[in-house]
N, C-alpha and C. Protein backbone atom coordinates (compact mmCIF):
# COMPACT_ATOMS: atom_id res chain seq x y z
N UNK A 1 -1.26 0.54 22.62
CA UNK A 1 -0.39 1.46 23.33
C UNK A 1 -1.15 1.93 24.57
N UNK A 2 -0.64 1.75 25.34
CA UNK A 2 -1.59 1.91 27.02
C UNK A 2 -0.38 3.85 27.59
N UNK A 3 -1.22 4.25 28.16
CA UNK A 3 -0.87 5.63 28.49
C UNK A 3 -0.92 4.95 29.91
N UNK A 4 0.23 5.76 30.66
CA UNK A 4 0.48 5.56 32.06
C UNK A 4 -0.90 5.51 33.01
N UNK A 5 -1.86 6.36 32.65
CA UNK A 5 -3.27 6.81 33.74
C UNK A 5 -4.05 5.56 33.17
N UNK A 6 -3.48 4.82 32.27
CA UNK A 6 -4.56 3.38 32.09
C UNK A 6 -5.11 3.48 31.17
N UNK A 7 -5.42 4.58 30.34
CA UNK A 7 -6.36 4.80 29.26
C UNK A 7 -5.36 3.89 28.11
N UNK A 8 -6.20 4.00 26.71
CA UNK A 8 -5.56 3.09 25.71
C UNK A 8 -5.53 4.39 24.88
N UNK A 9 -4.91 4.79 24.23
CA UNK A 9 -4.23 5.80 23.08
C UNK A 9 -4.10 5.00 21.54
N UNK A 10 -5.33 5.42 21.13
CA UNK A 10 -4.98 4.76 19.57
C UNK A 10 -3.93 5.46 18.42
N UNK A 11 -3.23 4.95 18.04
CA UNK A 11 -2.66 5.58 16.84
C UNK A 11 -2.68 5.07 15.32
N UNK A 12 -3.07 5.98 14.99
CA UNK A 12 -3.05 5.59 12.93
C UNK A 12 -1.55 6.19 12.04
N UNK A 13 -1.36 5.13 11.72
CA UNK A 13 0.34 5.15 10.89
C UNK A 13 -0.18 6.11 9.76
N UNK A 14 0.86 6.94 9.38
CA UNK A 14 0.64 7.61 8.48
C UNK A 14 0.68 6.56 6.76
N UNK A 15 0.55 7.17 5.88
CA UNK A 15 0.23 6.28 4.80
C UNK A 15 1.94 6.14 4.56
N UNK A 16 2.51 6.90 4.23
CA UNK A 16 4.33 6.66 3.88
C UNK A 16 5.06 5.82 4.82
N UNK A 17 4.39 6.17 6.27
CA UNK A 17 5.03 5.19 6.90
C UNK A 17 4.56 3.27 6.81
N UNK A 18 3.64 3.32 6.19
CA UNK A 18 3.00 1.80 6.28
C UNK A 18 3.49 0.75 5.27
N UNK A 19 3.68 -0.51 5.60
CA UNK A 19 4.37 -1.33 4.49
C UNK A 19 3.50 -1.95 3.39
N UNK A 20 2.37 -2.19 4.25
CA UNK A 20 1.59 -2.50 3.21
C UNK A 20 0.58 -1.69 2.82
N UNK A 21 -0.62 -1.69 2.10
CA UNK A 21 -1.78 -0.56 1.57
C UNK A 21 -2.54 -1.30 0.86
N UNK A 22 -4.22 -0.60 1.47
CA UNK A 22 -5.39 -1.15 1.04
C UNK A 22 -5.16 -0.97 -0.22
N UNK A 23 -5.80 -0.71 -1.01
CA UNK A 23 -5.97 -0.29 -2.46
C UNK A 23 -6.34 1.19 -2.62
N UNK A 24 -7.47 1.76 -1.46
CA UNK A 24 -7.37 3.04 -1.60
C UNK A 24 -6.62 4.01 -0.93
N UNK A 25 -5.65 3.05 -0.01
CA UNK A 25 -4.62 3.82 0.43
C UNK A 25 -3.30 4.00 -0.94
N UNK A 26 -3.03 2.62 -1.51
CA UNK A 26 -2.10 3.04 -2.48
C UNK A 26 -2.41 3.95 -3.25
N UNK A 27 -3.41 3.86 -3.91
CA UNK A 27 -4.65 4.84 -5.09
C UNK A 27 -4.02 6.47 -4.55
N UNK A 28 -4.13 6.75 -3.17
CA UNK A 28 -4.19 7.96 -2.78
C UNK A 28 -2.29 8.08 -2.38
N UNK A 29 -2.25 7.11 -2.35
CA UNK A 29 -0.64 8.00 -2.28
C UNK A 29 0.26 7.54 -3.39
N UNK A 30 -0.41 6.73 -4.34
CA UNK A 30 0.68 7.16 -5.98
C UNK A 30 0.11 7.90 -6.50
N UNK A 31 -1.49 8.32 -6.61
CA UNK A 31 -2.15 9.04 -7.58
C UNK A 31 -2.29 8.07 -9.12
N UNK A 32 -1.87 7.24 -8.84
CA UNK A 32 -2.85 5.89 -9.69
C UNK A 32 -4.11 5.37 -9.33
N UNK A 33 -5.23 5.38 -10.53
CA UNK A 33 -6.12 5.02 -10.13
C UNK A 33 -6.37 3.85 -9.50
N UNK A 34 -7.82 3.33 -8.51
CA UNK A 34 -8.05 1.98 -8.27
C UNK A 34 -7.95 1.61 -9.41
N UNK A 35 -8.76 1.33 -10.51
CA UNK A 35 -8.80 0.17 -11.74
C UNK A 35 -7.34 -0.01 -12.35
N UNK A 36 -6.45 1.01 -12.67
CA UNK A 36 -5.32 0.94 -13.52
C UNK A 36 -4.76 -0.15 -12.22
N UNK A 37 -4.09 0.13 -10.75
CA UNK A 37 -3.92 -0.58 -9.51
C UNK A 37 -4.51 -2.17 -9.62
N UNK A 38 -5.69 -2.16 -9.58
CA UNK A 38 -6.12 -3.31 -10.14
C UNK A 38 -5.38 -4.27 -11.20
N UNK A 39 -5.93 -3.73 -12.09
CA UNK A 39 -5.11 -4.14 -13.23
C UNK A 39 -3.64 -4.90 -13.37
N UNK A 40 -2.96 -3.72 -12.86
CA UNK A 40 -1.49 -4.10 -12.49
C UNK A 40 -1.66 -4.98 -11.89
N UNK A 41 -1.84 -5.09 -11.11
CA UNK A 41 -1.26 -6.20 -9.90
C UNK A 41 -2.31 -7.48 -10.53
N UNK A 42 -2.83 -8.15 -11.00
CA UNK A 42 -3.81 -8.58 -11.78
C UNK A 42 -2.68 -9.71 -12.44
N UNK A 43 -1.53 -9.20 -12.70
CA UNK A 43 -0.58 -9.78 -13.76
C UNK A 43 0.31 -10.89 -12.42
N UNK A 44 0.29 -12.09 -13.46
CA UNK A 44 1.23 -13.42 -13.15
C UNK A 44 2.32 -12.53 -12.11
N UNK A 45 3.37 -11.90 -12.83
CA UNK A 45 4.58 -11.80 -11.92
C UNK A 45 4.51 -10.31 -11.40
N UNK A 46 3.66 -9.79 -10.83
CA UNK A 46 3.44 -8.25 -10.19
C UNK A 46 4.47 -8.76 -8.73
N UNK A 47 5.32 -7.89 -8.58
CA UNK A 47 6.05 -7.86 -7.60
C UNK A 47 5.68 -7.15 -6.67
N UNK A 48 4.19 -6.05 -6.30
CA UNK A 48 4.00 -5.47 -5.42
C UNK A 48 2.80 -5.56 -5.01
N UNK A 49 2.33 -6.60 -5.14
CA UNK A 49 1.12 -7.38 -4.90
C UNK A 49 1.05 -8.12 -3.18
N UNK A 50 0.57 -8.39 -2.59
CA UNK A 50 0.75 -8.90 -1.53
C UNK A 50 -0.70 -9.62 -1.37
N UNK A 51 -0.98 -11.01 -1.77
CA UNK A 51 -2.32 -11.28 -1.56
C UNK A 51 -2.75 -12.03 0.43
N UNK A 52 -3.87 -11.55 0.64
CA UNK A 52 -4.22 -12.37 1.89
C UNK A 52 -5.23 -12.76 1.83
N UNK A 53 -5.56 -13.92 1.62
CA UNK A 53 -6.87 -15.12 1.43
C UNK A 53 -6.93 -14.41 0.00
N UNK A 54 -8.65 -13.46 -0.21
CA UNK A 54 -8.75 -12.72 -1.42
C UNK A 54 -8.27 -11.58 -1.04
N UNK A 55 -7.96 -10.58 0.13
CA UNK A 55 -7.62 -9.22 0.32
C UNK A 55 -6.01 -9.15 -0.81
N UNK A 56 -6.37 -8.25 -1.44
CA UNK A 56 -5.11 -7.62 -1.93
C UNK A 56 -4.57 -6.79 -1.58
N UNK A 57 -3.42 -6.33 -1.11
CA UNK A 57 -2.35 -5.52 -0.38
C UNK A 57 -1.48 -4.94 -1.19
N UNK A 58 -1.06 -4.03 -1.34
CA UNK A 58 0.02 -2.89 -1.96
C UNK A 58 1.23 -2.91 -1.02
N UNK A 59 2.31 -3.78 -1.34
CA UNK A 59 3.50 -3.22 -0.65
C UNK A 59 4.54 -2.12 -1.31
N UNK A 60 4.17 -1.43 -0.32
CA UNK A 60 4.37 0.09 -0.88
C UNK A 60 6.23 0.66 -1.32
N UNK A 61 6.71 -0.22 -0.70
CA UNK A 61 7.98 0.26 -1.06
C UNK A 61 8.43 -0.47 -2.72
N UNK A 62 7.93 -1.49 -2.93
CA UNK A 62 8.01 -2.27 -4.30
C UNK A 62 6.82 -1.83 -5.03
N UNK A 63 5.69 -0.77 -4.79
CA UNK A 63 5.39 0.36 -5.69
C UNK A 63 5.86 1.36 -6.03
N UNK A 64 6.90 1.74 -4.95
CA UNK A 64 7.70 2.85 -5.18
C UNK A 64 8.73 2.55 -6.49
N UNK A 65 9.21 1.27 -5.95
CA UNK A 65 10.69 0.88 -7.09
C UNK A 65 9.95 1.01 -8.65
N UNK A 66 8.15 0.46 -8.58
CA UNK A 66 7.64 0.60 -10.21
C UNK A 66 7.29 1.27 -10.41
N UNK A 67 6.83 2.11 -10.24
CA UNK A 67 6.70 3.99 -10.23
C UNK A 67 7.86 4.45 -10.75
N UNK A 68 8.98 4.43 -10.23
CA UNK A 68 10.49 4.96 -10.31
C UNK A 68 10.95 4.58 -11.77
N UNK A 69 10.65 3.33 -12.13
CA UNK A 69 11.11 2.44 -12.88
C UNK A 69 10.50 2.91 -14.23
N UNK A 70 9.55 3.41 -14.05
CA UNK A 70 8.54 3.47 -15.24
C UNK A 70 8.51 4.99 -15.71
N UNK A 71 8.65 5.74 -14.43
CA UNK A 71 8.72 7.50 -14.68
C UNK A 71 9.93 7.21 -15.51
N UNK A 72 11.21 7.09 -15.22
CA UNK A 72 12.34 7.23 -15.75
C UNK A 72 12.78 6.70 -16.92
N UNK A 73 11.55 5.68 -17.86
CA UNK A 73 12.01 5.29 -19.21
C UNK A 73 11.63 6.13 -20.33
C-alpha cells in the first residue's frame, strides 16, 4: 500500500479478518490449544486444514463451522 508522499504504509489484518491462520494465530483466536489443533487437523479428512509444502494453515472460517458443530452437540 503506497501513501500519496511515496512512503509505503504497512498493514497487519486483524486475526477475524484473515482466511487463513498460522497455528498460533488459530490457537489464540479459538482458545484451543496448539497440540489439541495439531492433533485435529492430523486426521485423513480434517476439513480445516490447509497444507503448504509442510506449513500447515487454519482456514478459519471451516474452524468456525467445527467449533459450532461441536459446542452445539
Amino acid at each position: 500500500m503506497h501513501q500519496q508522499d511515496g512512503g509505503t504504509k504497512s498493514r497487519q489484518v486483524p486475526i477475524w479478518e484473515k482466511s487463513n491462520l498460522t497455528m498460533e494465530e488459530a490457537a489464540a483466536y479459538s482458545g484451543i490449544g496448539i497440540n489439541k489443533l495439531r492433533s485435529l487437523s492430523d486426521k485423513e479428512h480434517c476439513q480445516f486444514v490447509l497444507w503448504v509444502g509442510s506449513k500447515r494453515l487454519i482456514k478459519r472460517r471451516k474452524l468456525d463451522e467445527y467449533t459450532e458443530r461441536m459446542y452445539s452437540l
